[in-house]
PDB file of N, CA and C in Angstrom:
ATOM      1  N   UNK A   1      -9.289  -4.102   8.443  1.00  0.00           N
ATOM      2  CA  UNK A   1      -9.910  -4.672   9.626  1.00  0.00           C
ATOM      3  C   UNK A   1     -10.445  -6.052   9.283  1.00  0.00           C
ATOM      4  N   UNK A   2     -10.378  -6.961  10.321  1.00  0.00           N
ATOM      5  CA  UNK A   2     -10.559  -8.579   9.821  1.00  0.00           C
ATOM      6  C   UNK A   2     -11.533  -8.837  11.327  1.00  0.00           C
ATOM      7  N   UNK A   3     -12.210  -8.300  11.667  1.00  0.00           N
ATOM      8  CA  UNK A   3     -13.275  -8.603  12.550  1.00  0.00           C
ATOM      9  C   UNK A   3     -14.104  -9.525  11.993  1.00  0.00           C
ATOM     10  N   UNK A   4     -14.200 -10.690  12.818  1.00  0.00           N
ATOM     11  CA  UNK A   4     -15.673 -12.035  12.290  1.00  0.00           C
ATOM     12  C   UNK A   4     -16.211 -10.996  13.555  1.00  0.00           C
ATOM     13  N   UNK A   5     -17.685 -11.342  13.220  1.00  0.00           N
ATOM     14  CA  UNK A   5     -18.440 -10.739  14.644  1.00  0.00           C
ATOM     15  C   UNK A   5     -19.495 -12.504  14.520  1.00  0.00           C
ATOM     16  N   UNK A   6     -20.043 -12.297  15.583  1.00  0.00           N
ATOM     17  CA  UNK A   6     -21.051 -13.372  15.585  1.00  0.00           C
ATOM     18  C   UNK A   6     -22.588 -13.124  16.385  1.00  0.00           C
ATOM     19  N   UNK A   7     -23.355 -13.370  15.611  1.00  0.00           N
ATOM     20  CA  UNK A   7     -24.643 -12.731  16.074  1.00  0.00           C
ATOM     21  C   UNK A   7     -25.404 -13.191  17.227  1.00  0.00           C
ATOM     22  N   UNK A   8     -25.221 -12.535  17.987  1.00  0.00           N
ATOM     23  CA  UNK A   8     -26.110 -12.913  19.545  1.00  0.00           C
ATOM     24  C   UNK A   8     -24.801 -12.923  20.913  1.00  0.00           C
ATOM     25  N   UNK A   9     -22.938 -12.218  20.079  1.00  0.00           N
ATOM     26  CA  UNK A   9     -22.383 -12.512  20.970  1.00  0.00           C
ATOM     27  C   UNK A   9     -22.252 -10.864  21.873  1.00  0.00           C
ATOM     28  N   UNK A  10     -21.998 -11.013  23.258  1.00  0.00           N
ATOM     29  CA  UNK A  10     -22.067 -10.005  23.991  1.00  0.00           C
ATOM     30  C   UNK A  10     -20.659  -9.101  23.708  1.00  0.00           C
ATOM     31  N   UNK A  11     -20.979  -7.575  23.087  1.00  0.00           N
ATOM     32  CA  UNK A  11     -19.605  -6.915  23.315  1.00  0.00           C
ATOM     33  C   UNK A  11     -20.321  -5.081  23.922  1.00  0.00           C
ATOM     34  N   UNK A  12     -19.219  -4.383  24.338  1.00  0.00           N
ATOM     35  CA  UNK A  12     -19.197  -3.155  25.125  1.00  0.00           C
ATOM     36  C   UNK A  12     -18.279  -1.987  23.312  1.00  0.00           C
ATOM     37  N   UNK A  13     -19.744  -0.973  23.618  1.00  0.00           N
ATOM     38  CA  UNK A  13     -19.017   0.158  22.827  1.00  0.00           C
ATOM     39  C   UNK A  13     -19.320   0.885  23.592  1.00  0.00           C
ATOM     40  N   UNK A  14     -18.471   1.790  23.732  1.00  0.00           N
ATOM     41  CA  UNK A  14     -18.276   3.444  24.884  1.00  0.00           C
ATOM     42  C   UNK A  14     -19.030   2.559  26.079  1.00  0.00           C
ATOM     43  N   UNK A  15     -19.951   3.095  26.633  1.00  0.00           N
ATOM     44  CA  UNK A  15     -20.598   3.302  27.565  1.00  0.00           C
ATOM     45  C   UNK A  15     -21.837   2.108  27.563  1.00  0.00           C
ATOM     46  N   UNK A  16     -22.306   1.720  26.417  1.00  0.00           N
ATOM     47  CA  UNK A  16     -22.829   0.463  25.971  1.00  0.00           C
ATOM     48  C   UNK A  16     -23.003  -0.598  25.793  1.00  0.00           C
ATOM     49  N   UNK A  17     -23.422  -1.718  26.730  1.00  0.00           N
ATOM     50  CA  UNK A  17     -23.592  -2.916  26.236  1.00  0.00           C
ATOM     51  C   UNK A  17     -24.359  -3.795  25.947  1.00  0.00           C
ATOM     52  N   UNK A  18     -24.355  -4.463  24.987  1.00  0.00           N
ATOM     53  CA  UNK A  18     -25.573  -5.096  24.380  1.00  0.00           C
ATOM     54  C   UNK A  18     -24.578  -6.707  23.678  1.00  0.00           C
ATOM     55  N   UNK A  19     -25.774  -6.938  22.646  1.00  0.00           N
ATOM     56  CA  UNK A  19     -25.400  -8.451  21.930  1.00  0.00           C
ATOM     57  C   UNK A  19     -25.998  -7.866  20.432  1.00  0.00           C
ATOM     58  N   UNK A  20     -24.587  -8.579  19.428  1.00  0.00           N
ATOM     59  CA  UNK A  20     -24.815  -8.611  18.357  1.00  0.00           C
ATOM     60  C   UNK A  20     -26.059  -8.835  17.908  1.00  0.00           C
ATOM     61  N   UNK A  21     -26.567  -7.936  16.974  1.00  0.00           N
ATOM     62  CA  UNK A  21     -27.927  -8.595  16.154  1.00  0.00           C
ATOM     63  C   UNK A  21     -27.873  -7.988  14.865  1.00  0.00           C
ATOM     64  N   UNK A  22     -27.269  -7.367  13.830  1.00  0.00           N
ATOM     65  CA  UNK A  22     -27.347  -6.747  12.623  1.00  0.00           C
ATOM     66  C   UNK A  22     -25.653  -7.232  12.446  1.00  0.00           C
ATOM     67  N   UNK A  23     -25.050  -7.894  11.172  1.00  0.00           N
ATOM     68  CA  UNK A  23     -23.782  -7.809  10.688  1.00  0.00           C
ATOM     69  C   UNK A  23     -23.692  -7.654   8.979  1.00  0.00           C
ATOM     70  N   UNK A  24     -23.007  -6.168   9.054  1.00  0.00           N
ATOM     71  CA  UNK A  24     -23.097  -6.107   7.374  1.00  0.00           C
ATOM     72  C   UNK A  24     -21.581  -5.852   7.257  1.00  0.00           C
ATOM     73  N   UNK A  25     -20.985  -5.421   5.935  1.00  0.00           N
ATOM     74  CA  UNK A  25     -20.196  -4.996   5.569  1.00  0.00           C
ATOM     75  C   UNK A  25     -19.649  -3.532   5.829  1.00  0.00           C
ATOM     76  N   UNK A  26     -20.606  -2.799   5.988  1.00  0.00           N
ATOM     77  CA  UNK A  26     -19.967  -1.936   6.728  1.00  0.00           C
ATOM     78  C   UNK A  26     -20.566  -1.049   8.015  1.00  0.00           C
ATOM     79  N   UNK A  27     -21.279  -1.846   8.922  1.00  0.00           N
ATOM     80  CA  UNK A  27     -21.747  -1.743   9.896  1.00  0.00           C
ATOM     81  C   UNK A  27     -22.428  -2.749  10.760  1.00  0.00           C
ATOM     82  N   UNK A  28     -22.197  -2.728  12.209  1.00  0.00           N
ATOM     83  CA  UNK A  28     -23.196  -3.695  12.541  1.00  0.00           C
ATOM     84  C   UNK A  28     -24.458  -3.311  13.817  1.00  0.00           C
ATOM     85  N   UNK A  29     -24.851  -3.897  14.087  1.00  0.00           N
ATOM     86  CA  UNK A  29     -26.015  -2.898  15.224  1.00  0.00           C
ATOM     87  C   UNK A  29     -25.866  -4.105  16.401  1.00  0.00           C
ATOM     88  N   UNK A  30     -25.794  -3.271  17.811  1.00  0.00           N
ATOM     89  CA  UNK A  30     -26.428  -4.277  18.994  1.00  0.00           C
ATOM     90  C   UNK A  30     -27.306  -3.416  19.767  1.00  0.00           C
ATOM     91  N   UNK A  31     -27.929  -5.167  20.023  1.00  0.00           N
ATOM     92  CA  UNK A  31     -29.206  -4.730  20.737  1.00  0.00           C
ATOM     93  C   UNK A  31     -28.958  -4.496  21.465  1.00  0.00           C
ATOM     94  N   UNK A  32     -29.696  -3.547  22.513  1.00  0.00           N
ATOM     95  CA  UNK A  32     -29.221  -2.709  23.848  1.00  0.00           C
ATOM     96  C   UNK A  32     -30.782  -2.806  24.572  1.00  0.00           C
ATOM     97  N   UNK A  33     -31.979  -3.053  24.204  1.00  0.00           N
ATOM     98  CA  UNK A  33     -33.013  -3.433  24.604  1.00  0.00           C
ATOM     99  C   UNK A  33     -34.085  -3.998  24.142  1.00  0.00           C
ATOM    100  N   UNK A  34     -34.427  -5.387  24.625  1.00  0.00           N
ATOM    101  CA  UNK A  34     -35.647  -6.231  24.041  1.00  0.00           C
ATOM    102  C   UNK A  34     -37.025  -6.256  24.784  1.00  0.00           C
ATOM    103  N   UNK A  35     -38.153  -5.931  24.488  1.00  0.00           N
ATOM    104  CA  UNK A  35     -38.995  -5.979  24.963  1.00  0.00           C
ATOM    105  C   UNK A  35     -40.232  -6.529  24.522  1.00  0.00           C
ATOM    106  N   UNK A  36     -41.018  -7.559  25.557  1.00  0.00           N
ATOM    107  CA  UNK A  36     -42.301  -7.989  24.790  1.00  0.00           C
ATOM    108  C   UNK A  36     -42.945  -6.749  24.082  1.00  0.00           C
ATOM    109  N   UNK A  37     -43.957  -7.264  22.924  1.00  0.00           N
ATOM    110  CA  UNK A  37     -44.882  -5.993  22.506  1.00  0.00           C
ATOM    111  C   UNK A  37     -45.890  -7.129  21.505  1.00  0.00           C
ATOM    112  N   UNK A  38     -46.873  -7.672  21.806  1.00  0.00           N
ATOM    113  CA  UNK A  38     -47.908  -8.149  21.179  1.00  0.00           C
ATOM    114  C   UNK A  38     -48.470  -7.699  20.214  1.00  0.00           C
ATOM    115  N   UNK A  39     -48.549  -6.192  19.787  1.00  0.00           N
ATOM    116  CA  UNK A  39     -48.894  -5.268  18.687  1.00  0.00           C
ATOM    117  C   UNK A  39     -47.586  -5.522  17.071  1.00  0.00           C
ATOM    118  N   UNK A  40     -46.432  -5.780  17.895  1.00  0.00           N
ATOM    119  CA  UNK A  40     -45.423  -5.695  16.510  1.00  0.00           C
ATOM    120  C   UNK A  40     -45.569  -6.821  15.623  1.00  0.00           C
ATOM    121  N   UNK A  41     -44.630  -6.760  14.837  1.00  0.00           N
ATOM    122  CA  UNK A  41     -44.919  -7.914  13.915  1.00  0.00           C
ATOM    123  C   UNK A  41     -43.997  -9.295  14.227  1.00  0.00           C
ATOM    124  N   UNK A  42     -42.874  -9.141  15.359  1.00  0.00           N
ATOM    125  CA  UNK A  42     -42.189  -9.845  15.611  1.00  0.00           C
ATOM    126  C   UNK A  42     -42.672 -10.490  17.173  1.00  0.00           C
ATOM    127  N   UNK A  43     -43.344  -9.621  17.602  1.00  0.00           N
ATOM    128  CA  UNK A  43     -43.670 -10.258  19.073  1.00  0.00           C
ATOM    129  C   UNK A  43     -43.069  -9.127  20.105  1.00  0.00           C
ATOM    130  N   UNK A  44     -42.192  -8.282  19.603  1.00  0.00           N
ATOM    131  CA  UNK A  44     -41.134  -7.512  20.671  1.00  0.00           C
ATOM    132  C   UNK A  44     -40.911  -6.652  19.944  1.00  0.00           C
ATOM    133  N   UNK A  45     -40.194  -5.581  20.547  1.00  0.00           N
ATOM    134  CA  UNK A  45     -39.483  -4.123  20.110  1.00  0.00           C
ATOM    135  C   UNK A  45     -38.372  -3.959  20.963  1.00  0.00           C
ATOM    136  N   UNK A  46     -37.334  -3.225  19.667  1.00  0.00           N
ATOM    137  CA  UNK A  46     -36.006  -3.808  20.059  1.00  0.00           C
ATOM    138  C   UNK A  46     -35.145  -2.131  19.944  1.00  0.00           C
ATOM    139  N   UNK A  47     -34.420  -1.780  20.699  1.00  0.00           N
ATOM    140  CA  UNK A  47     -33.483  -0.955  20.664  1.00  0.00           C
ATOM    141  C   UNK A  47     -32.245  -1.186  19.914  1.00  0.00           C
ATOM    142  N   UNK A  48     -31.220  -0.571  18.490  1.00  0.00           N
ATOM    143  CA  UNK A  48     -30.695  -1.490  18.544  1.00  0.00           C
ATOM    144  C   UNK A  48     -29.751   0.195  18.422  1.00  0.00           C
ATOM    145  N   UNK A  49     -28.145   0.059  18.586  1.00  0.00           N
ATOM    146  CA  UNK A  49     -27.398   1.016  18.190  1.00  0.00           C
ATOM    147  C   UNK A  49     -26.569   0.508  16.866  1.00  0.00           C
ATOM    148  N   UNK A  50     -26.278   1.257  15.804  1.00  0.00           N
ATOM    149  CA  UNK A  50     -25.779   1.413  14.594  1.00  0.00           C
ATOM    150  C   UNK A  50     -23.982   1.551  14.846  1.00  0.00           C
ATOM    151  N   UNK A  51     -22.833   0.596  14.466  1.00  0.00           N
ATOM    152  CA  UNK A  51     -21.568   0.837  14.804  1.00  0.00           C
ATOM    153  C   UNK A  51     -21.156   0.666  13.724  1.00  0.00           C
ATOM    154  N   UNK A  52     -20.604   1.679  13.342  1.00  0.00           N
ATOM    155  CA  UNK A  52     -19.825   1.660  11.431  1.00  0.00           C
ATOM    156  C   UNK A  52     -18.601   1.659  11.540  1.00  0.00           C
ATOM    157  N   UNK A  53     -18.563   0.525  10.792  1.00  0.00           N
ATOM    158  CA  UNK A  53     -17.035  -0.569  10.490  1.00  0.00           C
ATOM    159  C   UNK A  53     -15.944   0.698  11.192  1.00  0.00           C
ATOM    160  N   UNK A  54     -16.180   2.093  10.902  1.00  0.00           N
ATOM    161  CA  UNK A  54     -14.604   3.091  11.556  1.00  0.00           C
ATOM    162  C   UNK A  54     -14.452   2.732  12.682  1.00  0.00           C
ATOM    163  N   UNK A  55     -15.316   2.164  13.714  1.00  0.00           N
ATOM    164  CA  UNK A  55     -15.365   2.417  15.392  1.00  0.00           C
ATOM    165  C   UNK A  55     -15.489   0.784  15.512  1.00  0.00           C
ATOM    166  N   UNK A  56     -15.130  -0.367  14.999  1.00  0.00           N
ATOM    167  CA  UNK A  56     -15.143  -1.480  15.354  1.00  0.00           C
ATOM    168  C   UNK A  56     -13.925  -1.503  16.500  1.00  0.00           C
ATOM    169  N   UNK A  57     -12.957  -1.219  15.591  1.00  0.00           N
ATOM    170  CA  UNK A  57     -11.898  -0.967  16.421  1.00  0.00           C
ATOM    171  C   UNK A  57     -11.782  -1.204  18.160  1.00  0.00           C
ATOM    172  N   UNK A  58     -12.487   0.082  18.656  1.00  0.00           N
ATOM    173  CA  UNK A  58     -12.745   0.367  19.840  1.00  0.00           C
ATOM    174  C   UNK A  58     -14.443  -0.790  20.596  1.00  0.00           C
ATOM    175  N   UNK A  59     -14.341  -1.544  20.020  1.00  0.00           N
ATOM    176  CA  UNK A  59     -15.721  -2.924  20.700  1.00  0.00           C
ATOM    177  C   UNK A  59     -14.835  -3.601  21.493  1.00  0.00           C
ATOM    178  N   UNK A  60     -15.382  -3.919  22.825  1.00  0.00           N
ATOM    179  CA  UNK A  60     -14.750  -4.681  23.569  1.00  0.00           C
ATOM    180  C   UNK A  60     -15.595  -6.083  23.355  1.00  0.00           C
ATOM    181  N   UNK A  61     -14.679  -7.339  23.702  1.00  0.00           N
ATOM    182  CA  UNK A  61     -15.499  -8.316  23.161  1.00  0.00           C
ATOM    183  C   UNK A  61     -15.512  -9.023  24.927  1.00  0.00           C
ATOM    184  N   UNK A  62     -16.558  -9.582  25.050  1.00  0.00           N
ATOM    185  CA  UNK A  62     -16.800 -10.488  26.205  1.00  0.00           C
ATOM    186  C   UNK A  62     -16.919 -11.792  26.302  1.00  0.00           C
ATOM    187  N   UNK A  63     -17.177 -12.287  25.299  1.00  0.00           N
ATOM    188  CA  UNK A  63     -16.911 -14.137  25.437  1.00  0.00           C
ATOM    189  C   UNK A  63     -15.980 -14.379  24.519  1.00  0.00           C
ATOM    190  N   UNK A  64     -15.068 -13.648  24.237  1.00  0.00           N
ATOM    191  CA  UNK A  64     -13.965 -14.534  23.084  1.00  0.00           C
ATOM    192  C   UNK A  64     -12.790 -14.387  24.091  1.00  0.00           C
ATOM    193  N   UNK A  65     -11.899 -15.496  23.889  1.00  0.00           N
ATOM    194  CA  UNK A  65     -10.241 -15.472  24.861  1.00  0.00           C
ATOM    195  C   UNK A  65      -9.610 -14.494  24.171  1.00  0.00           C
ATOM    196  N   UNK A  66      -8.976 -14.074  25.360  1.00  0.00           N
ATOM    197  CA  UNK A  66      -8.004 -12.894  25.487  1.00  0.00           C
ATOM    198  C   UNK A  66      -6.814 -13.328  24.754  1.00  0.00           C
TER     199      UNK A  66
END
């Protein structure tokens, strides 16, 4: 598999859609919900889902040409 992913770009898994935010080697995570939170350490709390490199495959991508 030769997937570049790019972080912050919008793609669809199953039923899911969100924007890149985690890219490793053998997994990457999108965020699926951001929310203010003044208590965290970042400012916000974030939903993110876990997609391991087997199921890249099946990511639909939304801003790259067809």
């Amino acid at each position: 598999m030769n997937e570049k992913f790019i972080k912050g770009e919008k793609i669809t898994y199953q039923n899911d859609t969100g924007h890149v935010n985690f890219i490793g080697d053998k997994y990457i995570t999108m965020s699926l919900n951001r929310r203010p939170d003044s208590n965290s350490m970042h400012g916000y709390k974030e939903t993110n889902l876990l997609i391991y490199r087997t199921y890249w495959k099946d990511i639909v991508y939304h801003d790259r040409d067809k």
